[in-house]
N, C-alpha and C. Protein backbone atom coordinates (compact mmCIF):
# COMPACT_ATOMS: atom_id res chain seq x y z
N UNK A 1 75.40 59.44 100.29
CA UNK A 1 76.41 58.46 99.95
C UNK A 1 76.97 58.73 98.55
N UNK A 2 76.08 58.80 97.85
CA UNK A 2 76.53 59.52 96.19
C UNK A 2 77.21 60.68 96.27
N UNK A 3 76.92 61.44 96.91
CA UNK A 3 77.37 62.76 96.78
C UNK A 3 79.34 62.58 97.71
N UNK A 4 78.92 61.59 98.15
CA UNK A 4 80.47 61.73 98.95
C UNK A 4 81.60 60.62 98.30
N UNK A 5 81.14 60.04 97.38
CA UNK A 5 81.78 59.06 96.55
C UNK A 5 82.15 59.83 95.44
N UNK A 6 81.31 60.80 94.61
CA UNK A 6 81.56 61.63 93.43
C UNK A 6 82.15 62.56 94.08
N UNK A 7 82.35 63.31 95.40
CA UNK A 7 83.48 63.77 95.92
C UNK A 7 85.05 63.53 95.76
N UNK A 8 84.67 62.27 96.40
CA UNK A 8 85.64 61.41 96.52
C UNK A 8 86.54 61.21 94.93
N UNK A 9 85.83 60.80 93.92
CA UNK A 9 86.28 60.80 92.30
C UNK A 9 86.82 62.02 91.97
N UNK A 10 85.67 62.82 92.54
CA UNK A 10 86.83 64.36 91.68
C UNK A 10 87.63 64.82 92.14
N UNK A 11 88.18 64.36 93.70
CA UNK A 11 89.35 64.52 94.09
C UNK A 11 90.72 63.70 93.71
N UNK A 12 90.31 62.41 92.96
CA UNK A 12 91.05 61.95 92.33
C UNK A 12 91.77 62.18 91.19
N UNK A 13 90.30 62.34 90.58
CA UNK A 13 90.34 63.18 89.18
C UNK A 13 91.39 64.20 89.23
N UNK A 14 91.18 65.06 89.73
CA UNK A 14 91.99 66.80 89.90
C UNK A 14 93.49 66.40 90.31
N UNK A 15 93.68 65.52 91.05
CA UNK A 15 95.05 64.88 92.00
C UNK A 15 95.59 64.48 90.78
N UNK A 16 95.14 63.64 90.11
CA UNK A 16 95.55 63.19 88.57
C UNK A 16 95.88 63.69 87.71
N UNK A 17 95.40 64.33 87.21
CA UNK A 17 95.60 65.87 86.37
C UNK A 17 96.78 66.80 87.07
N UNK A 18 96.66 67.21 87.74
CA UNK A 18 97.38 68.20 88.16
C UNK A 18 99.03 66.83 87.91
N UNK A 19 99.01 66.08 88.93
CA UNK A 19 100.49 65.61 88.88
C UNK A 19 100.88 64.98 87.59
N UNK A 20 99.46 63.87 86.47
CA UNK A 20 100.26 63.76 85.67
C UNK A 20 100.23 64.64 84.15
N UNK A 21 99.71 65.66 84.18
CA UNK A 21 99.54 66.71 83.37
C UNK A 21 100.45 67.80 83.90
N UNK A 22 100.02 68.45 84.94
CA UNK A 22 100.74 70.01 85.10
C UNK A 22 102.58 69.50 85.65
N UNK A 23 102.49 68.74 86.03
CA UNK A 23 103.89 68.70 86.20
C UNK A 23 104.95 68.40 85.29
N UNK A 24 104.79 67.63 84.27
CA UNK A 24 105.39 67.43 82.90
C UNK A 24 105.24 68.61 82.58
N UNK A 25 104.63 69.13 82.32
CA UNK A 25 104.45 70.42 81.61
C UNK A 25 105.19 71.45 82.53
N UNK A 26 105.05 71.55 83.40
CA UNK A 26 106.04 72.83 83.92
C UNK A 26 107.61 72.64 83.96
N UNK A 27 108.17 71.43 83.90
CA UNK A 27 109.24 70.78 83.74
C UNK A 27 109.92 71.10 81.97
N UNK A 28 108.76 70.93 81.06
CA UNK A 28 109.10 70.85 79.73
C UNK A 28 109.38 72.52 79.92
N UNK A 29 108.83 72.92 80.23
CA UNK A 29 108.61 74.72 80.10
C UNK A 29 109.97 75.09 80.54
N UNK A 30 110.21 74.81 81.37
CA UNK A 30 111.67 75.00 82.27
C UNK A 30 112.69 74.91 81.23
N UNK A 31 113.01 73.56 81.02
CA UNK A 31 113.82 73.00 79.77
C UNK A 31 113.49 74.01 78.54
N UNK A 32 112.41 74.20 78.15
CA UNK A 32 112.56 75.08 76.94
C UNK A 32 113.41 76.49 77.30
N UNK A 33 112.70 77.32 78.44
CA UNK A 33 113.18 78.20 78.84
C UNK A 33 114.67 78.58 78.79
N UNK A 34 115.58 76.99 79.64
CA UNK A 34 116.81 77.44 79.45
C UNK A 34 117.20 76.89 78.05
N UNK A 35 116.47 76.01 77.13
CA UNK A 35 117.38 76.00 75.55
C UNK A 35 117.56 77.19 75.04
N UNK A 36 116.22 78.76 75.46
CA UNK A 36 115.88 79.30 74.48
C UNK A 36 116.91 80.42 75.03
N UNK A 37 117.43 80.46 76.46
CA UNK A 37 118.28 81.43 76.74
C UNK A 37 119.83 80.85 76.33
N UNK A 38 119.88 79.53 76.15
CA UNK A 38 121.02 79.01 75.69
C UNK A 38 121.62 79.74 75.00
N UNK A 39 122.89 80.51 74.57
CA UNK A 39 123.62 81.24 73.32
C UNK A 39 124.22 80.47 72.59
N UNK A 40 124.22 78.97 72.82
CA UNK A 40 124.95 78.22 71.64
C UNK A 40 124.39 77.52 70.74
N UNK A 41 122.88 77.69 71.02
CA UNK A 41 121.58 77.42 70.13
C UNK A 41 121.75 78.70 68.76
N UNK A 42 121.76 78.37 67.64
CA UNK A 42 121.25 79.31 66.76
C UNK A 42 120.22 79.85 66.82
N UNK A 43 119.77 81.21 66.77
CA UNK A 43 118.72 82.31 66.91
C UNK A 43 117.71 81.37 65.66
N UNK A 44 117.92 80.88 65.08
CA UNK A 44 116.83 80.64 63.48
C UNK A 44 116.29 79.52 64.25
N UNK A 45 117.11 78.69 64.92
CA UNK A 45 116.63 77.37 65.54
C UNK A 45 115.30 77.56 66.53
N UNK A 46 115.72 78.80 67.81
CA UNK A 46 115.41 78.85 68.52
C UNK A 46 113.73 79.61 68.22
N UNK A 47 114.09 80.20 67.25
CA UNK A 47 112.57 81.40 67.07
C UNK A 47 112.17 80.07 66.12
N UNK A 48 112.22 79.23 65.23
CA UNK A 48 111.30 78.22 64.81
C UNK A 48 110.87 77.04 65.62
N UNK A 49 111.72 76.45 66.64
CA UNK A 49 111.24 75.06 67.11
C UNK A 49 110.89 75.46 68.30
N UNK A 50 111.68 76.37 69.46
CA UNK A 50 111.91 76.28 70.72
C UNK A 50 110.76 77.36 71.41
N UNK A 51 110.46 78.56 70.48
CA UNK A 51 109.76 79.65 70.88
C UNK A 51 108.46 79.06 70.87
N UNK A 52 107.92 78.48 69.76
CA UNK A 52 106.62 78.15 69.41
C UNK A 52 106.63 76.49 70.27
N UNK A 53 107.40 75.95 70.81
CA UNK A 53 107.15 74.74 70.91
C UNK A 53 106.82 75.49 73.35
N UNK A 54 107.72 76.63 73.74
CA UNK A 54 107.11 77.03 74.90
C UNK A 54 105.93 77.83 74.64
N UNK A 55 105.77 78.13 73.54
CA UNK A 55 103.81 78.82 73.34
C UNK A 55 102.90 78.08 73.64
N UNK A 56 103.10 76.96 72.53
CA UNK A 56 101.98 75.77 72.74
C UNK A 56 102.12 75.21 74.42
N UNK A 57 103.02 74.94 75.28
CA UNK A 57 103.19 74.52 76.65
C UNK A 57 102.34 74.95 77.64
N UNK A 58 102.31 76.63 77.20
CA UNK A 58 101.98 77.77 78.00
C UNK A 58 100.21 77.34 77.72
N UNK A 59 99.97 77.28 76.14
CA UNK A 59 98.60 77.48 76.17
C UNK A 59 97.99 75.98 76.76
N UNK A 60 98.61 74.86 76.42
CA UNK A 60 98.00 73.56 77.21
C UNK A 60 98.02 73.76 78.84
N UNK A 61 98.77 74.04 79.30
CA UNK A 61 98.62 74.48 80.64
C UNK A 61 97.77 75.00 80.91
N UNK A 62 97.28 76.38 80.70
CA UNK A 62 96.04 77.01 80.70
C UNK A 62 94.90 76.68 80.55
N UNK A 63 94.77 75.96 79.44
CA UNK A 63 93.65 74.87 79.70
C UNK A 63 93.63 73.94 80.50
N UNK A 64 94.45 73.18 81.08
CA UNK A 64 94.68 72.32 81.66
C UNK A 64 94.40 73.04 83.58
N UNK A 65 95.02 74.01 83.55
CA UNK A 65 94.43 74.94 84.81
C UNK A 65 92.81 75.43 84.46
N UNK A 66 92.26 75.82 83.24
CA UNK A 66 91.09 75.92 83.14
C UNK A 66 90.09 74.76 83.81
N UNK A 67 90.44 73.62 83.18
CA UNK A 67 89.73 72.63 83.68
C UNK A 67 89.53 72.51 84.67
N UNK A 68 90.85 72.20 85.60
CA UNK A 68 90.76 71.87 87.06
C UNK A 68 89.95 73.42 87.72
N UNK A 69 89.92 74.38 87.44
CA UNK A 69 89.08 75.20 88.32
C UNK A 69 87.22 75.41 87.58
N UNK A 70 86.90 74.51 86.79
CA UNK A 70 85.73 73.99 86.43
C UNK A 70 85.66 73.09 87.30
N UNK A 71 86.26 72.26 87.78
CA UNK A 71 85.59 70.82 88.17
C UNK A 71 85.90 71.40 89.81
């Protein structure tokens, strides 16, 4: 009975995560993607806010996929 209830949780758990974590995040990624191919963005803009702001995206994701294939 325990074992199929804590089943039951970490399928929640993971369902949770994934939609309200990985999906914001692949959405933001997107959006950065096309600001950073944008040409009417300034190059100074884009390599200070936009480059480093899809790095950090990339690396929370990864963890965020780390997790879910721990649990």
């Amino acid at each position: 009975m325990k074992l199929k209830k804590d089943k039951k949780l970490r399928t929640i758990l993971v369902g949770g995560i994934s939609h309200d974590l990985r999906t914001p995040l692949n959405v933001i990624m997107i959006l950065l993607n096309e600001a950073i191919n944008n040409r009417d963005i300034p190059e100074e803009l884009t390599e200070k806010y936009l480059t480093p702001s899809l790095h950090n995206c990339d690396d929370l994701l990864n963890l965020v996929n780390d997790i879910l294939d721990y649990t």
